[in-house]
N, C-alpha and C. Protein backbone atom coordinates (compact mmCIF):
# COMPACT_ATOMS: atom_id res chain seq x y z
N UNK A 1 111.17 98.05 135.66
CA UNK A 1 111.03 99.43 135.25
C UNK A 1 112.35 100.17 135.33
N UNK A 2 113.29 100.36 136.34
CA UNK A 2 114.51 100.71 136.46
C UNK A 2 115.22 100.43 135.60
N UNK A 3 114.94 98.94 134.69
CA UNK A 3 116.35 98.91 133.67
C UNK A 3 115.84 99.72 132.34
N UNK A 4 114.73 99.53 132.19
CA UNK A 4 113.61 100.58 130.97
C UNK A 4 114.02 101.99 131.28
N UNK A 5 113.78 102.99 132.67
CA UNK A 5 114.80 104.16 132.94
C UNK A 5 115.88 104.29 132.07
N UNK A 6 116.72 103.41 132.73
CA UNK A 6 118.28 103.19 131.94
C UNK A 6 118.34 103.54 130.65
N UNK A 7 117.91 102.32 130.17
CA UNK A 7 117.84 102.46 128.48
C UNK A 7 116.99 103.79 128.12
N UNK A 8 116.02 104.90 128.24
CA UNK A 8 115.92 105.48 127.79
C UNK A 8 116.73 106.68 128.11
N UNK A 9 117.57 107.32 128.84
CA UNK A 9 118.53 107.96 129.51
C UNK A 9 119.67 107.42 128.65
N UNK A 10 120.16 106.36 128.23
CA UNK A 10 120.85 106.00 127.33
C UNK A 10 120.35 106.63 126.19
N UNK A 11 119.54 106.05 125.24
CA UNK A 11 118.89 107.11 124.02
C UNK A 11 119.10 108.38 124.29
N UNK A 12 118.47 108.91 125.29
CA UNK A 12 119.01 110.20 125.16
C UNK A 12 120.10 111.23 124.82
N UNK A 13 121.14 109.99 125.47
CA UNK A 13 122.85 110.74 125.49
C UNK A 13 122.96 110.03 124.20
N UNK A 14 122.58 109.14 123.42
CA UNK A 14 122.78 109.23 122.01
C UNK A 14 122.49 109.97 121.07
N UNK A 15 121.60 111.21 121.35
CA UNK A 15 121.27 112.18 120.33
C UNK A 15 121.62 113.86 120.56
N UNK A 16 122.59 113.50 122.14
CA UNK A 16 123.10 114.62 122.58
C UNK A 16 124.06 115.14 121.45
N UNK A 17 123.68 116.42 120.87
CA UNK A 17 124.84 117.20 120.02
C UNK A 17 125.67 117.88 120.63
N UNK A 18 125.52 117.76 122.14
CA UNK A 18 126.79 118.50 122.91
C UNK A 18 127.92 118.01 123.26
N UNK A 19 128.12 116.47 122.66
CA UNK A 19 129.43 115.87 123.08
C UNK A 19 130.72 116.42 122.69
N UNK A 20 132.19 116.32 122.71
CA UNK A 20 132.72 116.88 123.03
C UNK A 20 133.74 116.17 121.81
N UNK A 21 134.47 116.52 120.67
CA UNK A 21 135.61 116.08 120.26
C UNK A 21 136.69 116.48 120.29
N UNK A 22 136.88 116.92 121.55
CA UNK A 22 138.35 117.55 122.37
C UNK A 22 139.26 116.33 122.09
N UNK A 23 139.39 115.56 122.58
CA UNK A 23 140.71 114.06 122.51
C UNK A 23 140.54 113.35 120.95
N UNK A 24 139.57 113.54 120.22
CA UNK A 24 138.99 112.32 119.03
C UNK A 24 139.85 112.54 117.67
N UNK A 25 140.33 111.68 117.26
CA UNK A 25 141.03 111.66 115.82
C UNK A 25 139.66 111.49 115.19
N UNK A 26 139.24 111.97 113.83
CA UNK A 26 138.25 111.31 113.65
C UNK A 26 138.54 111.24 111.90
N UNK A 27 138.36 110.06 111.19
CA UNK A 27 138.35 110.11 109.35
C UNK A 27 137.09 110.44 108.63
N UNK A 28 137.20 111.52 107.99
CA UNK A 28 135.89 111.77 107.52
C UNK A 28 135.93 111.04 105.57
N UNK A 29 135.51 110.23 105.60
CA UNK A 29 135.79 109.57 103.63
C UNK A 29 134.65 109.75 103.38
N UNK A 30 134.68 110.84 101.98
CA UNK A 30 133.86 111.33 101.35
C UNK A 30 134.13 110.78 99.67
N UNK A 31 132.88 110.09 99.00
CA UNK A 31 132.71 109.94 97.97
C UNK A 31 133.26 111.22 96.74
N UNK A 32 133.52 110.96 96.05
CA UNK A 32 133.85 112.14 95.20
C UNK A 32 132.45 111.94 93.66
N UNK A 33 131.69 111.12 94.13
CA UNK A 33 130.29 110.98 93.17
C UNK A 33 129.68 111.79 93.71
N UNK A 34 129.15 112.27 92.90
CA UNK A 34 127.69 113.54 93.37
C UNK A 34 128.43 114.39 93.74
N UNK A 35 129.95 115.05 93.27
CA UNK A 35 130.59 115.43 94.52
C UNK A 35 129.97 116.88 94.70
N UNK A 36 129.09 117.77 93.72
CA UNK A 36 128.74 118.79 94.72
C UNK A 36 127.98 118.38 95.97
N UNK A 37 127.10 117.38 96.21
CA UNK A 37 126.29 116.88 97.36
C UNK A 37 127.51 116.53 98.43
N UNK A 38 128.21 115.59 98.15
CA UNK A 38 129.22 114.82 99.26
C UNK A 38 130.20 116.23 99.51
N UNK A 39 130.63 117.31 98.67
CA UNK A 39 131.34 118.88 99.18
C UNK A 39 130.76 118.96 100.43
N UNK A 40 129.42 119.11 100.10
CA UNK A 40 128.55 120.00 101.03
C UNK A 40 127.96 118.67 102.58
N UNK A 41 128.16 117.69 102.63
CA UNK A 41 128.26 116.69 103.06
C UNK A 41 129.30 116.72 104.01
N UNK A 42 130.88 117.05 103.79
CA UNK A 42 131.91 116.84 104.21
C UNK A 42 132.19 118.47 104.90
N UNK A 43 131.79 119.18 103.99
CA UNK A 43 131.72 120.69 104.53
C UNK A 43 130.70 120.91 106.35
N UNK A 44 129.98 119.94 106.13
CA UNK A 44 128.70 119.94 107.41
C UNK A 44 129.86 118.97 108.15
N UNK A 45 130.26 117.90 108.54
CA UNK A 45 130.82 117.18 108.83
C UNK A 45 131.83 118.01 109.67
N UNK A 46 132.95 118.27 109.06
CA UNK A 46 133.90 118.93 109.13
C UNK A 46 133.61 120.37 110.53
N UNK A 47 132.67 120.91 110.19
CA UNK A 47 131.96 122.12 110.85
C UNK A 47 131.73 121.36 112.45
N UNK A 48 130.57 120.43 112.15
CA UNK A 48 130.17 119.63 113.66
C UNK A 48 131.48 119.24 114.53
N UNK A 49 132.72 118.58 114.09
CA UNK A 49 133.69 118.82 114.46
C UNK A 49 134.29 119.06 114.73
N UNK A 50 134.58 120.74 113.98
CA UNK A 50 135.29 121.76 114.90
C UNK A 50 134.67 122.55 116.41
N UNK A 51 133.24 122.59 115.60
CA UNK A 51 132.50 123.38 116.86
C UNK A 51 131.93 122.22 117.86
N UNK A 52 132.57 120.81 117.87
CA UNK A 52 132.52 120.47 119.16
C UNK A 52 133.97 120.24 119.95
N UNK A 53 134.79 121.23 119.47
CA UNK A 53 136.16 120.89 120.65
C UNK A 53 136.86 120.63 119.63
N UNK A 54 137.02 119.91 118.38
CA UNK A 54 137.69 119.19 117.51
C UNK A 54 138.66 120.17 117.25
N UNK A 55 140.29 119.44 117.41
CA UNK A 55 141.33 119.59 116.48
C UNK A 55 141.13 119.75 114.87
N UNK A 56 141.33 120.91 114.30
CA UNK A 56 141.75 120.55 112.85
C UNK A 56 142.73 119.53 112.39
N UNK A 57 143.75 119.49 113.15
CA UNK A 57 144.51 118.42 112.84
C UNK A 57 144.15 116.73 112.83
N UNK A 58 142.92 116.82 113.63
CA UNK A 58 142.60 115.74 114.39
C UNK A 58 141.52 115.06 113.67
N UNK A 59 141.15 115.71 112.68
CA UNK A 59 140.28 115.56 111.37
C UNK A 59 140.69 115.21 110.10
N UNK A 60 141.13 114.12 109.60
CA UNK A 60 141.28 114.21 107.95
C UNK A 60 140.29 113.55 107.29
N UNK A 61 140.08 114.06 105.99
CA UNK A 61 139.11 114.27 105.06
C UNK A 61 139.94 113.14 104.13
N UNK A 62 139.11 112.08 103.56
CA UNK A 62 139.79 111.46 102.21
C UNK A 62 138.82 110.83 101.24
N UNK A 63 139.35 111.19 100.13
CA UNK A 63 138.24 111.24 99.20
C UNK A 63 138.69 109.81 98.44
N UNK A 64 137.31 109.41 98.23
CA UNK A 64 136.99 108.51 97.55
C UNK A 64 135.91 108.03 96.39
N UNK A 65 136.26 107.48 95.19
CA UNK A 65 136.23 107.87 93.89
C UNK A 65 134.18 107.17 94.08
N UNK A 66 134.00 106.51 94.89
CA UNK A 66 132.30 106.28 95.24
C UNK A 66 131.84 105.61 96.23
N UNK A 67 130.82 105.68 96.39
CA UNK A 67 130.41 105.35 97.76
C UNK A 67 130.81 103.37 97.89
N UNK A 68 130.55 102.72 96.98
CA UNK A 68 130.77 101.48 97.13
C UNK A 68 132.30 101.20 97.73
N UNK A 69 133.27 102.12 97.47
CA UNK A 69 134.66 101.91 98.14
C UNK A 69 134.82 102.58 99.27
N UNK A 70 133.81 103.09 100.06
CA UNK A 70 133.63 103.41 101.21
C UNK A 70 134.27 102.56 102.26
N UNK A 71 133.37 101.39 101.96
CA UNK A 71 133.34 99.92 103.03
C UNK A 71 134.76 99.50 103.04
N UNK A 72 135.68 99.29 101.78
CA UNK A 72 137.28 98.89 102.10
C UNK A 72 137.81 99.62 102.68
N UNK A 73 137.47 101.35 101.99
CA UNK A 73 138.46 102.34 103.01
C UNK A 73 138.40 102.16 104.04
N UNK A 74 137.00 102.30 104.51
CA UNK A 74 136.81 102.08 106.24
C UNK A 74 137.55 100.62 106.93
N UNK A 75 137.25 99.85 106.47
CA UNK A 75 138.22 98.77 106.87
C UNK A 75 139.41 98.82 106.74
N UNK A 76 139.77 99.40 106.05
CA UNK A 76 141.73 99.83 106.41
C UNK A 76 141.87 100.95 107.14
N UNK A 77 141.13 101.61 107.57
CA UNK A 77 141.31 102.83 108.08
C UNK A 77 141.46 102.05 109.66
N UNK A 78 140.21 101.35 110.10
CA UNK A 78 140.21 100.99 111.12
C UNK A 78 140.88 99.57 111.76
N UNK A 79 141.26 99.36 110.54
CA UNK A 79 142.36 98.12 110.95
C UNK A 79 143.96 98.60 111.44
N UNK A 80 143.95 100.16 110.52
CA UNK A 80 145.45 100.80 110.78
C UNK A 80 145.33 101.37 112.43
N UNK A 81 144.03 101.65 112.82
CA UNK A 81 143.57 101.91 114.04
C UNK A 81 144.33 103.29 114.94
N UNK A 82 144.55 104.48 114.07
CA UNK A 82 144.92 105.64 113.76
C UNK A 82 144.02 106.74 114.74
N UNK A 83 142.69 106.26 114.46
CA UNK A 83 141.68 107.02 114.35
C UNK A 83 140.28 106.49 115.38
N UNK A 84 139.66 107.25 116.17
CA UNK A 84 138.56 107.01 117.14
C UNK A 84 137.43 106.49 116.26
N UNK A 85 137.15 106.98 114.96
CA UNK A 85 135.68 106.78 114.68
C UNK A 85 135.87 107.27 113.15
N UNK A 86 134.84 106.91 112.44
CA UNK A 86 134.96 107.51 111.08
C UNK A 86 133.65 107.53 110.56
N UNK A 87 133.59 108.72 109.55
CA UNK A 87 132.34 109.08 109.13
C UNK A 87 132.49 109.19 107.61
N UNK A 88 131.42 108.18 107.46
CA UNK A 88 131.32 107.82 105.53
C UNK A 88 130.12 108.66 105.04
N UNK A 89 130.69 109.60 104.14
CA UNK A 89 129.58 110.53 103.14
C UNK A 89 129.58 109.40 101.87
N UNK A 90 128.42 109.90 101.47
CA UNK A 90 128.19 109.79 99.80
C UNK A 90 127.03 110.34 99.44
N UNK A 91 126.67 109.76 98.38
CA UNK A 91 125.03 109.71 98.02
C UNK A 91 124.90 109.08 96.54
N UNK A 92 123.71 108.49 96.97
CA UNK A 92 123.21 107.35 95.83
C UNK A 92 122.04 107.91 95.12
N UNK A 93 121.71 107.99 94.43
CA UNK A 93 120.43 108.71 93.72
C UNK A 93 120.14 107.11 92.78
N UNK A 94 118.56 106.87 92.75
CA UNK A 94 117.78 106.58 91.85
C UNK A 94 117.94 106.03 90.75
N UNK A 95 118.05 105.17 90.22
CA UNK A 95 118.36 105.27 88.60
C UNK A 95 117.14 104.33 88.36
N UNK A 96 117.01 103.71 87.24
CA UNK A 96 116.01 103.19 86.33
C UNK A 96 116.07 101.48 86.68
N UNK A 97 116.87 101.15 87.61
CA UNK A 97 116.94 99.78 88.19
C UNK A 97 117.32 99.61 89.44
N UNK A 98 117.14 98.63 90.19
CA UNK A 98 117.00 98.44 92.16
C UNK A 98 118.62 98.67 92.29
N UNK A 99 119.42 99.13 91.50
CA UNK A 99 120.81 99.05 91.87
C UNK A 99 121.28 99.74 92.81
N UNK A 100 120.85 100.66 93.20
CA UNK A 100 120.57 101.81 94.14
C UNK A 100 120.52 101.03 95.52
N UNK A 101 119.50 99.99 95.48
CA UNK A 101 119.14 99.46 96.44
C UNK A 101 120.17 98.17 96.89
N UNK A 102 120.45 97.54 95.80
CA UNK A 102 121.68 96.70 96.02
C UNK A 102 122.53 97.25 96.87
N UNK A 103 123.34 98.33 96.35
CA UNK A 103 124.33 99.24 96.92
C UNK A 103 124.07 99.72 98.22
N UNK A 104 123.18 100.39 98.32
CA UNK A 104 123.29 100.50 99.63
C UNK A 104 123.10 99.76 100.89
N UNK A 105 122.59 98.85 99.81
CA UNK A 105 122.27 97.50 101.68
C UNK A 105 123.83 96.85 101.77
N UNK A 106 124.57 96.82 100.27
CA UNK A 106 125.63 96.25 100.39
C UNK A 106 126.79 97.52 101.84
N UNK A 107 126.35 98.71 101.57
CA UNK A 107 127.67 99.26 101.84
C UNK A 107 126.67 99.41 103.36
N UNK A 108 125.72 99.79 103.74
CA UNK A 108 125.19 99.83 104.83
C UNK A 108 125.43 98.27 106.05
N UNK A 109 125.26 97.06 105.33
CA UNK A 109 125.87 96.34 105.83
C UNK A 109 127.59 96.16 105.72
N UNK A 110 127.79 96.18 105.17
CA UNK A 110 130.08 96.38 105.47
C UNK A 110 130.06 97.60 106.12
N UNK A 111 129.65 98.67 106.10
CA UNK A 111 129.98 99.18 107.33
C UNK A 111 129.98 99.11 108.78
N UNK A 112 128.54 98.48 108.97
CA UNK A 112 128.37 97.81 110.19
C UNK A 112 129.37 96.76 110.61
N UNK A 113 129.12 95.74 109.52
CA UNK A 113 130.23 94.29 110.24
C UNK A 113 131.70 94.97 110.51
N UNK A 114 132.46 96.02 109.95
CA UNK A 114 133.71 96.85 109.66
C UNK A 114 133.39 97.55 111.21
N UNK A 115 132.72 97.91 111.61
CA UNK A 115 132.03 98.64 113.11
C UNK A 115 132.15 98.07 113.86
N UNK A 116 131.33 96.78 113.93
CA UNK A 116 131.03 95.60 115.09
C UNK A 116 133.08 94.88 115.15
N UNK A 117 133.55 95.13 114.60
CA UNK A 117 134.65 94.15 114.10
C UNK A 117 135.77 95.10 114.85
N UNK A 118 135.78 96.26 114.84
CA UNK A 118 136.72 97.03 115.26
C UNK A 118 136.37 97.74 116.94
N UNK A 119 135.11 97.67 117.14
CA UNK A 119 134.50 98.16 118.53
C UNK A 119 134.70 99.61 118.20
N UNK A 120 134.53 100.47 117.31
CA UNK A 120 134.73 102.01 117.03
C UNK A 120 133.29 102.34 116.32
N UNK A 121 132.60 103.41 116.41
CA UNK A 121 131.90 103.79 115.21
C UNK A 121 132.44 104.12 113.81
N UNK A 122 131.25 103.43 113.37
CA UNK A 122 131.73 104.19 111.21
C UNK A 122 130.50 104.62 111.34
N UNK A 123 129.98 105.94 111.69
CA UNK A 123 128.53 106.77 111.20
C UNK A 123 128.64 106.44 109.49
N UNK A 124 127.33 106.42 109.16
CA UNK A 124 126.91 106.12 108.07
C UNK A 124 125.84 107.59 107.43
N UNK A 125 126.91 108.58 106.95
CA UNK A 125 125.95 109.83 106.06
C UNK A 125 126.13 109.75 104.60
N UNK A 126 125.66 108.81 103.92
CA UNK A 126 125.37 107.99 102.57
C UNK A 126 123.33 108.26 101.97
N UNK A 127 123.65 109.29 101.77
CA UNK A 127 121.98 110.01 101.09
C UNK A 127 121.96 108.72 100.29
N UNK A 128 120.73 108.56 100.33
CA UNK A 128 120.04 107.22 99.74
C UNK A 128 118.57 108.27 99.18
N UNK A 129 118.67 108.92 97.96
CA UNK A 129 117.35 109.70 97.50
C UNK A 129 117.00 109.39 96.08
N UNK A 130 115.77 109.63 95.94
CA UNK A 130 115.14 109.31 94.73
C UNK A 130 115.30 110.51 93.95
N UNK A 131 116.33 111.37 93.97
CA UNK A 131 116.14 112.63 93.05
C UNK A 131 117.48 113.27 93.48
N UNK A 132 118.33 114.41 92.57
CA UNK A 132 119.00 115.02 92.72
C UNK A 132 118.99 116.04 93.98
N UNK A 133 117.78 116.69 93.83
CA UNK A 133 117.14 117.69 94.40
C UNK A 133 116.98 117.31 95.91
N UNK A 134 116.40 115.93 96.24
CA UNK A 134 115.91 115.44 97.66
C UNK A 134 117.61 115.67 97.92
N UNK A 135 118.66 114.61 97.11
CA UNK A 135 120.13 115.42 97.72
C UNK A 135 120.46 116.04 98.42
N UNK A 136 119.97 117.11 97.32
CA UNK A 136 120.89 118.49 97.76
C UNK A 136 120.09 119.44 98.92
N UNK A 137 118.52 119.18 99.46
CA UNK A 137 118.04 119.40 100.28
C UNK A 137 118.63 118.62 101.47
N UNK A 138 118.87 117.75 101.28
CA UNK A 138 119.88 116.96 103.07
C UNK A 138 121.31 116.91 102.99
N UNK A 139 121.57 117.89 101.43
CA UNK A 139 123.18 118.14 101.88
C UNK A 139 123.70 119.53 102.40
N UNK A 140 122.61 119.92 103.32
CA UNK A 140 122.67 121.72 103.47
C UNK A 140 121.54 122.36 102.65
N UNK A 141 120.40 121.82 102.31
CA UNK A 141 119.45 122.74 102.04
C UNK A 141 118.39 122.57 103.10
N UNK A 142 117.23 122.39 102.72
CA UNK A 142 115.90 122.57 103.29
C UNK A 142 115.88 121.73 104.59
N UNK A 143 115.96 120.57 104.40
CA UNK A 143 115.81 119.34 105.39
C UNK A 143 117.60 119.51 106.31
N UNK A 144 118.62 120.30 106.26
CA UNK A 144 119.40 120.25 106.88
C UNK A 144 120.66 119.61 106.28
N UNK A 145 121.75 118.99 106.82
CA UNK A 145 122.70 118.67 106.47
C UNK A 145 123.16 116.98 107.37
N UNK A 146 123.25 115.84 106.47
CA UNK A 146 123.41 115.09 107.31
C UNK A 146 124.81 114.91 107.25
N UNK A 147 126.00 115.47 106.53
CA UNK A 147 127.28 115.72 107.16
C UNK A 147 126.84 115.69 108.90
N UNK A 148 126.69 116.86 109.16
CA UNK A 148 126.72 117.39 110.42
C UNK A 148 125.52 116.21 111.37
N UNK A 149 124.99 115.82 111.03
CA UNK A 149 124.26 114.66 111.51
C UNK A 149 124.73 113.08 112.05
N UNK A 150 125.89 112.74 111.05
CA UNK A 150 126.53 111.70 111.00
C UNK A 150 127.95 112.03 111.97
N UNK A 151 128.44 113.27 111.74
CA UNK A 151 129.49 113.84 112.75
C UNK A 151 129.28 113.41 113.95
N UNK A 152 127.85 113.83 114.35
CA UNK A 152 127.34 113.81 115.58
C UNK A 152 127.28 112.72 116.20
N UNK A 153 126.87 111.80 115.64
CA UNK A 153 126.57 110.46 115.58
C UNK A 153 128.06 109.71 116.07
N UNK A 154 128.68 110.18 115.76
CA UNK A 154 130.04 109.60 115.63
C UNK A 154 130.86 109.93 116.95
N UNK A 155 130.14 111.27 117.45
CA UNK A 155 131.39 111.83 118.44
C UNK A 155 130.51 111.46 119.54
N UNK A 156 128.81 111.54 119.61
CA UNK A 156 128.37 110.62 120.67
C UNK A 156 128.59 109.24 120.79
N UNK A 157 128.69 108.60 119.84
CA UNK A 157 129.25 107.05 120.03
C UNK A 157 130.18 106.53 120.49
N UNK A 158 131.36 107.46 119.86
CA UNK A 158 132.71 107.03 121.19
C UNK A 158 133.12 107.64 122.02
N UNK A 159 132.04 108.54 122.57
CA UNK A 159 131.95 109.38 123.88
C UNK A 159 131.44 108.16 124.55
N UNK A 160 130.14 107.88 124.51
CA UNK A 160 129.35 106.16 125.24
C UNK A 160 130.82 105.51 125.62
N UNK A 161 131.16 105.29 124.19
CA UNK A 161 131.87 104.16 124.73
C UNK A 161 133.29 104.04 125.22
N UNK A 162 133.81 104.86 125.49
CA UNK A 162 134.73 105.55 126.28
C UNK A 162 134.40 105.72 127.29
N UNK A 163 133.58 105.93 127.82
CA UNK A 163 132.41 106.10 129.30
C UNK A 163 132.72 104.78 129.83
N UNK A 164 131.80 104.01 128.80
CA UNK A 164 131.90 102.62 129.44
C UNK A 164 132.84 101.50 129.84
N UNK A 165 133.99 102.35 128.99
CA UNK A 165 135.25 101.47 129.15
C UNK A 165 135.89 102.09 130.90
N UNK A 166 135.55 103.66 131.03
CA UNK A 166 136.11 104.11 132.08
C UNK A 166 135.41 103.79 133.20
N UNK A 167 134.41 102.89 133.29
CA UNK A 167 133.77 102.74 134.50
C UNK A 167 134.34 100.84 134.88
């Protein structure tokens, strides 16, 4: 039962939005497809950042021409090893064949192995929606902003693991 404790006390500090990006370089690569969605994507992002401690300086933004070149950027980003953590926008919408679905398992997996490979987080805020509209509701409308979701994600992750290295 004590190690079950643990682990959920762990979860917890993984969904803490109060962590802190006082020390964190962080790369935010934003798709330039959909780009009013990924604006407003990188705009949320950017925000979670500052209002947790974050340097402006300590933040750069780089745009990229679609979400499928996400996965290389991130792998050079974190091979140049510049940067604490990085957070990939895009968004994929729907079309009339599973390509949608190809794509994103493709870039959802290279981000991970690009993750596991470097010991850093790559948060993954890549809208995967069946409609324009579902979009632009999780890029700052109705349902929220997962910019600012994936930020989060990012600055609790190498908060953990910075922890764990210091113990």
């Amino acid at each position: 039962m004590r190690g079950l404790a643990y682990h959920t006390q762990s979860m917890h500090k993984v969904t803490n939005q109060s962590a802190s990006a006082k020390d964190l370089k962080i790369a935010i690569l934003v798709s330039t497809y959909h780009n009013e969605i990924t604006n407003n994507l990188a705009q949320g992002a950017i925000s979670a950042f500052l209002d947790a401690d974050g340097e402006e300086r300590n933040c750069t933004t780089i745009e990229v021409s679609g979400s499928w070149e996400l996965v290389i950027i991130a792998k050079n980003i974190a091979q140049l090893g510049n940067v604490d953590a990085i957070v990939a926008l895009g968004c994929i919408i729907t079309g009339e064949t599973s390509h949608d679905k190809i794509i994103g398992h493709a870039i959802a997996n290279g981000l991970m192995q690009t993750a596991l490979e470097w010991g850093h987080p790559i948060s993954m805020g890549i809208l995967t929606c069946q409609t324009v509209e579902q979009a632009k509701a999780r890029a700052g409308g109705n349902c929220g902003n997962k910019g600012i979701e994936a930020m989060h994600a990012a600055i609790n992750a190498e908060e953990i693991i910075r922890e764990q290295h210091a113990q």
